[in-house]
Protein backbone atom coordinates (compact mmCIF):
# COMPACT_ATOMS: atom_id res chain seq x y z
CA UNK A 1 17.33 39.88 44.59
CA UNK A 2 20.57 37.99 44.68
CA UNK A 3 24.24 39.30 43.45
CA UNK A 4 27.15 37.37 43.58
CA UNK A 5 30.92 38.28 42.51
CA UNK A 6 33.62 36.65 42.52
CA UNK A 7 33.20 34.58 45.36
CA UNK A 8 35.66 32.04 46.91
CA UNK A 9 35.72 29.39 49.58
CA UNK A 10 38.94 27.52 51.00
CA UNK A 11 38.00 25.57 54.06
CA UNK A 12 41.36 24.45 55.08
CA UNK A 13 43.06 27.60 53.87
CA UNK A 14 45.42 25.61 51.72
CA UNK A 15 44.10 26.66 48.38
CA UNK A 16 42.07 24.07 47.71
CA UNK A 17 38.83 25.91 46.83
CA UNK A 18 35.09 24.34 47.44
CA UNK A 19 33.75 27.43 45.32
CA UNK A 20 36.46 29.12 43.35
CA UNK A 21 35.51 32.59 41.38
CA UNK A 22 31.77 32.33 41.31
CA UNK A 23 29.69 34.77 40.08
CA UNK A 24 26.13 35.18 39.31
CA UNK A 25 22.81 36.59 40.06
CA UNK A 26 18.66 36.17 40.83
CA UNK A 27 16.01 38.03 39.56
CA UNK A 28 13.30 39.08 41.93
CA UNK A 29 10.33 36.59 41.22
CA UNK A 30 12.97 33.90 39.83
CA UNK A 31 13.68 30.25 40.46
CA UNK A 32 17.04 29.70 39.83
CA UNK A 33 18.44 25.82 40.14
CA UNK A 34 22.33 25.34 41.25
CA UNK A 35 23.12 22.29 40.19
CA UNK A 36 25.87 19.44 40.40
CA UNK A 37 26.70 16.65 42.18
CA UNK A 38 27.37 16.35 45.79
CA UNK A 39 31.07 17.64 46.98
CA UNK A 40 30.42 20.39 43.59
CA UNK A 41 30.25 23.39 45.92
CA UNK A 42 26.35 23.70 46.11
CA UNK A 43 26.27 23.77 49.80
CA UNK A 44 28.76 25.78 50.55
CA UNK A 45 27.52 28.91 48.13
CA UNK A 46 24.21 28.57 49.87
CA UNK A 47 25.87 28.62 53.40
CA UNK A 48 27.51 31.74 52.87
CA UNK A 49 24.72 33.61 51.46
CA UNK A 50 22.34 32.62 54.57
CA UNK A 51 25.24 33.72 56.53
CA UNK A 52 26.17 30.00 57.82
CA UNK A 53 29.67 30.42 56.46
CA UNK A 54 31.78 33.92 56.85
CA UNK A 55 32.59 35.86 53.46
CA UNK A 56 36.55 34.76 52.52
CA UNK A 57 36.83 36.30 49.30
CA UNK A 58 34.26 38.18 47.11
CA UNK A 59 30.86 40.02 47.04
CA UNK A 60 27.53 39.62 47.84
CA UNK A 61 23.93 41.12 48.39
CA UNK A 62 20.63 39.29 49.05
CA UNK A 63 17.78 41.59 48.88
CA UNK A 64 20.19 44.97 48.97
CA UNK A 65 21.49 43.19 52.28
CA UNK A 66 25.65 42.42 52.31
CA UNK A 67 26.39 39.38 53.37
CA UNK A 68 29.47 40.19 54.81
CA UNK A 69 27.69 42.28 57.87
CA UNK A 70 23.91 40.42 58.26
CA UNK A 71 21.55 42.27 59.98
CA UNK A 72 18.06 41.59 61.77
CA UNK A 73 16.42 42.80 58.41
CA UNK A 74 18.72 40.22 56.24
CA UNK A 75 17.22 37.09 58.49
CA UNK A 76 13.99 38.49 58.49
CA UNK A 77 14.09 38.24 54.64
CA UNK A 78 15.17 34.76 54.43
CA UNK A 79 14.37 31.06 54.87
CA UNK A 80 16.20 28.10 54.50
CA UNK A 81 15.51 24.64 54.39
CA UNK A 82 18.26 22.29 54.99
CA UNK A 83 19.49 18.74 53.22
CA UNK A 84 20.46 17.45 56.53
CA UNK A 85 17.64 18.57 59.24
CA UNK A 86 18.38 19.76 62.23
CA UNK A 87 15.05 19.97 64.80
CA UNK A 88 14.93 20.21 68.02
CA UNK A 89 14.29 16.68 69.04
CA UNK A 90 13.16 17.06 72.73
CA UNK A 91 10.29 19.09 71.28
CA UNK A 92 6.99 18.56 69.73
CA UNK A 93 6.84 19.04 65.90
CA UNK A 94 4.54 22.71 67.16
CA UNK A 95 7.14 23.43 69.37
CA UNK A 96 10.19 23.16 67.22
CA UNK A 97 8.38 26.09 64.97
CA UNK A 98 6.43 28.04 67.76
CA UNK A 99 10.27 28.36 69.17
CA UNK A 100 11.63 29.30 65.53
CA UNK A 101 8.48 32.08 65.38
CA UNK A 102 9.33 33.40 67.89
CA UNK A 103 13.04 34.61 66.62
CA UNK A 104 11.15 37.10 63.95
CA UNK A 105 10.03 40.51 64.21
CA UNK A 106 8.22 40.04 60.93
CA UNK A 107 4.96 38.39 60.79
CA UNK A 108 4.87 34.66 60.76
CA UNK A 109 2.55 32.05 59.30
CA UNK A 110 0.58 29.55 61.96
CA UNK A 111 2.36 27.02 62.78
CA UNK A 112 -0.13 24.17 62.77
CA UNK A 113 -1.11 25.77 58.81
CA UNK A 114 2.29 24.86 58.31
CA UNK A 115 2.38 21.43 59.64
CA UNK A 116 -0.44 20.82 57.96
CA UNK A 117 0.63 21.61 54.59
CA UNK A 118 3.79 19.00 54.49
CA UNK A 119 1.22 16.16 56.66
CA UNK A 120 2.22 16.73 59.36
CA UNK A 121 -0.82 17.38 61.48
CA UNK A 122 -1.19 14.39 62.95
CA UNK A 123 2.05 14.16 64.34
CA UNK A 124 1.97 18.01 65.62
CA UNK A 125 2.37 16.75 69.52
CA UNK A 126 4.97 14.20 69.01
CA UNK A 127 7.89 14.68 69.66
CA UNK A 128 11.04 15.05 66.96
CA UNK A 129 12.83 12.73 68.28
CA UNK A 130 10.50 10.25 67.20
CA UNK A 131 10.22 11.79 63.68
CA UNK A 132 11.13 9.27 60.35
CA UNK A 133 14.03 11.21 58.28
CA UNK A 134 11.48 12.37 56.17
CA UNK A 135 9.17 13.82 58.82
CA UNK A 136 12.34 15.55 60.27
CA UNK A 137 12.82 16.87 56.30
CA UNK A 138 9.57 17.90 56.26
CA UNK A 139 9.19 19.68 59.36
CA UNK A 140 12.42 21.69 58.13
CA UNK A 141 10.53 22.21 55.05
CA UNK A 142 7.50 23.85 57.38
CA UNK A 143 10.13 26.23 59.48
CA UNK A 144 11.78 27.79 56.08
CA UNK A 145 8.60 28.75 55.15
CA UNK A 146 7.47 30.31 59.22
CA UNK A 147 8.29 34.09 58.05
CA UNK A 148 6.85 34.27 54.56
CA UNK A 149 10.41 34.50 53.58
CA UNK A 150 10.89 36.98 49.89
CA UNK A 151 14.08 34.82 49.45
CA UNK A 152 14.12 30.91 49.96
CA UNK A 153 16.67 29.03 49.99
CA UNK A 154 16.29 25.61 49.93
CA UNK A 155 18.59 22.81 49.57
CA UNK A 156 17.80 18.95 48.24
CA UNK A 157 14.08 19.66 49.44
CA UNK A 158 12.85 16.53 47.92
CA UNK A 159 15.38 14.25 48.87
CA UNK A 160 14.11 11.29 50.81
CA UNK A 161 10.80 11.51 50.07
CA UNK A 162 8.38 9.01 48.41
CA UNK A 163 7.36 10.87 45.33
CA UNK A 164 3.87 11.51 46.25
CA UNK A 165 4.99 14.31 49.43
CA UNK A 166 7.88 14.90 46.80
CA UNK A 167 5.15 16.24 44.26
CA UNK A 168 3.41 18.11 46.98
CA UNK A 169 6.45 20.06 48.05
CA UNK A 170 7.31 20.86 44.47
CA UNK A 171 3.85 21.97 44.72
CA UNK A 172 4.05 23.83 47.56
CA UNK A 173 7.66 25.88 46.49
CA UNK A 174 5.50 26.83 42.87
CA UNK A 175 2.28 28.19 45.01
CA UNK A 176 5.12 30.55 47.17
CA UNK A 177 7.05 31.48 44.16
CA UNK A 178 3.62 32.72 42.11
CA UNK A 179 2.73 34.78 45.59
CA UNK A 180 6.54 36.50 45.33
CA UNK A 181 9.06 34.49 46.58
CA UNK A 182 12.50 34.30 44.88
CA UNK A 183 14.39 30.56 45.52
CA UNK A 184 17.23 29.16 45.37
CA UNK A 185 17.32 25.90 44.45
CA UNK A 186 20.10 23.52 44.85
CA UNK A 187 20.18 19.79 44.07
CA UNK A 188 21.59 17.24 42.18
CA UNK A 189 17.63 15.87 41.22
CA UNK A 190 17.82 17.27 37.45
CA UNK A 191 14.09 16.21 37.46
CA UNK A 192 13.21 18.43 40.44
CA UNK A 193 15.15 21.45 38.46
CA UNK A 194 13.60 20.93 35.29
CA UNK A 195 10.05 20.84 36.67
CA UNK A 196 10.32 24.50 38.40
CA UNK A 197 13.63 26.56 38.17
CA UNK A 198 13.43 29.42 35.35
CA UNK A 199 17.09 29.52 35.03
CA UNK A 200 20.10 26.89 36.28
CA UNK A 201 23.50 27.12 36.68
CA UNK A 202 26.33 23.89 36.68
CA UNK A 203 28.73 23.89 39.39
CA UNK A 204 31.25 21.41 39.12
CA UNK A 205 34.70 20.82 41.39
CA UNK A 206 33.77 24.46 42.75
CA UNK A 207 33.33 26.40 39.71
CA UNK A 208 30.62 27.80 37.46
CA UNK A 209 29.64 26.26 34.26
CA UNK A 210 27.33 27.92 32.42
CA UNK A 211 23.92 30.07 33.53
CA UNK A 212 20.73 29.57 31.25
CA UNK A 213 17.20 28.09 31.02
CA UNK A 214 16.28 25.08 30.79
CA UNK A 215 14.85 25.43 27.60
CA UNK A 216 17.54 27.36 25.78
CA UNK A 217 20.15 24.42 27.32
CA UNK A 218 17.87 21.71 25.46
CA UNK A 219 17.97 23.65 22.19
CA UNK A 220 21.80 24.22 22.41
CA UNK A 221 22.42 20.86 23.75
CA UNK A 222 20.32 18.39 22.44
CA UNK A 223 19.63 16.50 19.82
CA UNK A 224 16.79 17.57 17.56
CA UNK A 225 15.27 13.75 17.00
CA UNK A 226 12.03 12.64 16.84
CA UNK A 227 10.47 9.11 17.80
CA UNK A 228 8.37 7.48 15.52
CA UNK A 229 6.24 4.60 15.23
CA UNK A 230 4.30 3.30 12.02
CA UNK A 231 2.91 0.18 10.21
CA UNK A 232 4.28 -1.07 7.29
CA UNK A 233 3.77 -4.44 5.43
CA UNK A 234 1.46 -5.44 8.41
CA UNK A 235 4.24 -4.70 10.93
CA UNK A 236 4.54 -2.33 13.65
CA UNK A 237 8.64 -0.42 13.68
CA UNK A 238 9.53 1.91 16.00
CA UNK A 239 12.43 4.33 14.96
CA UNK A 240 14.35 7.54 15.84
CA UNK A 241 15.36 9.89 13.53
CA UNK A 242 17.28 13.44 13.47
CA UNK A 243 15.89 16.59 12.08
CA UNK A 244 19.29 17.68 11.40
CA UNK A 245 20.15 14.68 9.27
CA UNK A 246 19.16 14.82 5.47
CA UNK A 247 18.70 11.42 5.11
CA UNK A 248 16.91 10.68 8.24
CA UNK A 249 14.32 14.16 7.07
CA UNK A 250 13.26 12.30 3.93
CA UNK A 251 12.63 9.11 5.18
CA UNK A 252 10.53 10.55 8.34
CA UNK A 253 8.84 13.02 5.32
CA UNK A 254 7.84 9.10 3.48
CA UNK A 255 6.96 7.70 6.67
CA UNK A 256 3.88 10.85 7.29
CA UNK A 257 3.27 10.85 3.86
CA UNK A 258 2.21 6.98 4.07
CA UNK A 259 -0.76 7.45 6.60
CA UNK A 260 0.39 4.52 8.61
CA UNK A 261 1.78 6.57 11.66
CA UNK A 262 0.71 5.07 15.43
CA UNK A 263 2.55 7.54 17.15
CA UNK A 264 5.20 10.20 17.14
CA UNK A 265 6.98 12.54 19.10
CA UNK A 266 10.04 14.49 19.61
CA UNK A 267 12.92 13.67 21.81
CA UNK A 268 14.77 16.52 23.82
CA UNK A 269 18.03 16.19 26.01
CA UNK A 270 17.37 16.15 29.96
CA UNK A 271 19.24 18.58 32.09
CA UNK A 272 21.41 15.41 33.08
CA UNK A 273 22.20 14.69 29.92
CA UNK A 274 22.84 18.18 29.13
CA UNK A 275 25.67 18.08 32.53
CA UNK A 276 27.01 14.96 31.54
CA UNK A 277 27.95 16.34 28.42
CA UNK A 278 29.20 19.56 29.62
CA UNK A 279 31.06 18.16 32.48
CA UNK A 280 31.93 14.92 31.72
CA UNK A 281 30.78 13.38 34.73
CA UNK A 282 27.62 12.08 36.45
CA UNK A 283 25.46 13.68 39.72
CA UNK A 284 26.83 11.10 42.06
């Protein structure tokens, strides 16, 4: 769905790259995080391959589409939901994506079925002006989604959000993704990634870490430990202990053997970890 080569991005023209030599590419069907912090050259990838930012340096196709030269077709395909929102705020919540439906020649999804899937019913005939920041988000959210995009690109969807709408639009993104569409994901919320994408990529200071699922980045990663807790001379200890580790495999093998296990579980590495340690630096 999604090819990207080489691809470079100098704002100033001074060669001082925001994405320097990036390269990599989505599988119809896929969710596939780009991660890093903010400033890492997230934003800027995504801008250029909805077309927001001109092509400087490099290649790339979305849906068979260039980038370079985007067509009515190429919008048709897409939707994109933005960090920062931008709504019209002189119109009603309805209005701001009856106008937006109007810009397809595809067909389009109901606009008050939309508003009503990110709660926002209620507030249909107010206008955006009066929105919260995470009404504004939302509604954004709801216009992405207007012409049943195939590829989705949505940026820091869940940011600002308590973490009951946060679940539903994690909710929402899995529903679309099982009916077909591809998205691209990009966010600093490791949590958000881990719950959905099938592949992620690091971007740090422009460039591109390393590509791979979250699973196979846990198992290459991580530790291999497992939590324990158990009784022993009427007390209850808690300890952590490596499968790697001889020592640490016999004593956990004494521990089972006893009987006196309350609980036990294995401990993985989180994707933040995991960019912490491949980075050396934090998603702030």
């Amino acid at each position: 769905m999604v090819t990207v080569e080489h691809l470079y991005h100098d704002y100033a023209g001074k060669g001082d790259y925001a994405v320097k030599d990036v390269s990599f590419e989505i599988a119809d069907g896929e969710i596939f995080g780009f991660l890093g912090p903010s400033g890492a050259g997230k934003s800027t990838t995504q801008n250029i391959l909805t077309g927001l930012l001109p092509m400087q340096k490099g290649k790339a196709a979305v849906g068979g589409c260039d980038v370079k030269k985007p067509t009515d077709q190429f919008f048709n395909l897409i939707g994109v939901s933005f960090e920062q929102s931008n709504v019209y705020d002189k119109l009603t919540g309805l209005e701001n994506l009856e106008f937006y439906r109007s810009l397809f020649s595809v067909p389009t999804v109901e606009p008050k079925k939309l508003l009503d899937m990110v709660g926002l019913s209620n507030a249909a005939k107010k206008r955006a002006g009066a929105y919260s920041k995470g009404m504004k988000h939302r509604l954004t959210f709801a216009r992405s989604m207007i012409n049943n995009p195939r590829m989705w690109f949505l940026d820091e969807p869940t940011t600002g959000l308590d973490p009951a709408i946060a679940e539903g639009i994690i909710n929402i993104v899995r529903e679309r993704n099982e009916k077909g569409a591809t998205v691209f994901l990009t966010t600093h919320n490791m949590h958000v990634a881990d719950q959905l994408c099938d592949r992620v990529a690091f971007i740090n200071n422009g460039e591109l870490l390393l590509v791979d699922s979250p699973k196979n980045l846990k198992l290459q990663y991580g530790q291999k430990l497992v939590e324990v807790e158990y009784g022993e001379n009427g007390e209850l200890k808690k300890e952590t202990l490596s499968f790697v580790d001889e020592k640490d495999r016999k004593k956990l093998g004494k521990i089972a053997e006893s009987g006196n296990v309350q609980m036990m579980h294995t401990k993985e590495a989180t994707l933040e970890q995991i960019f912490i340690q491949v980075t050396g630096r934090g998603l702030v």
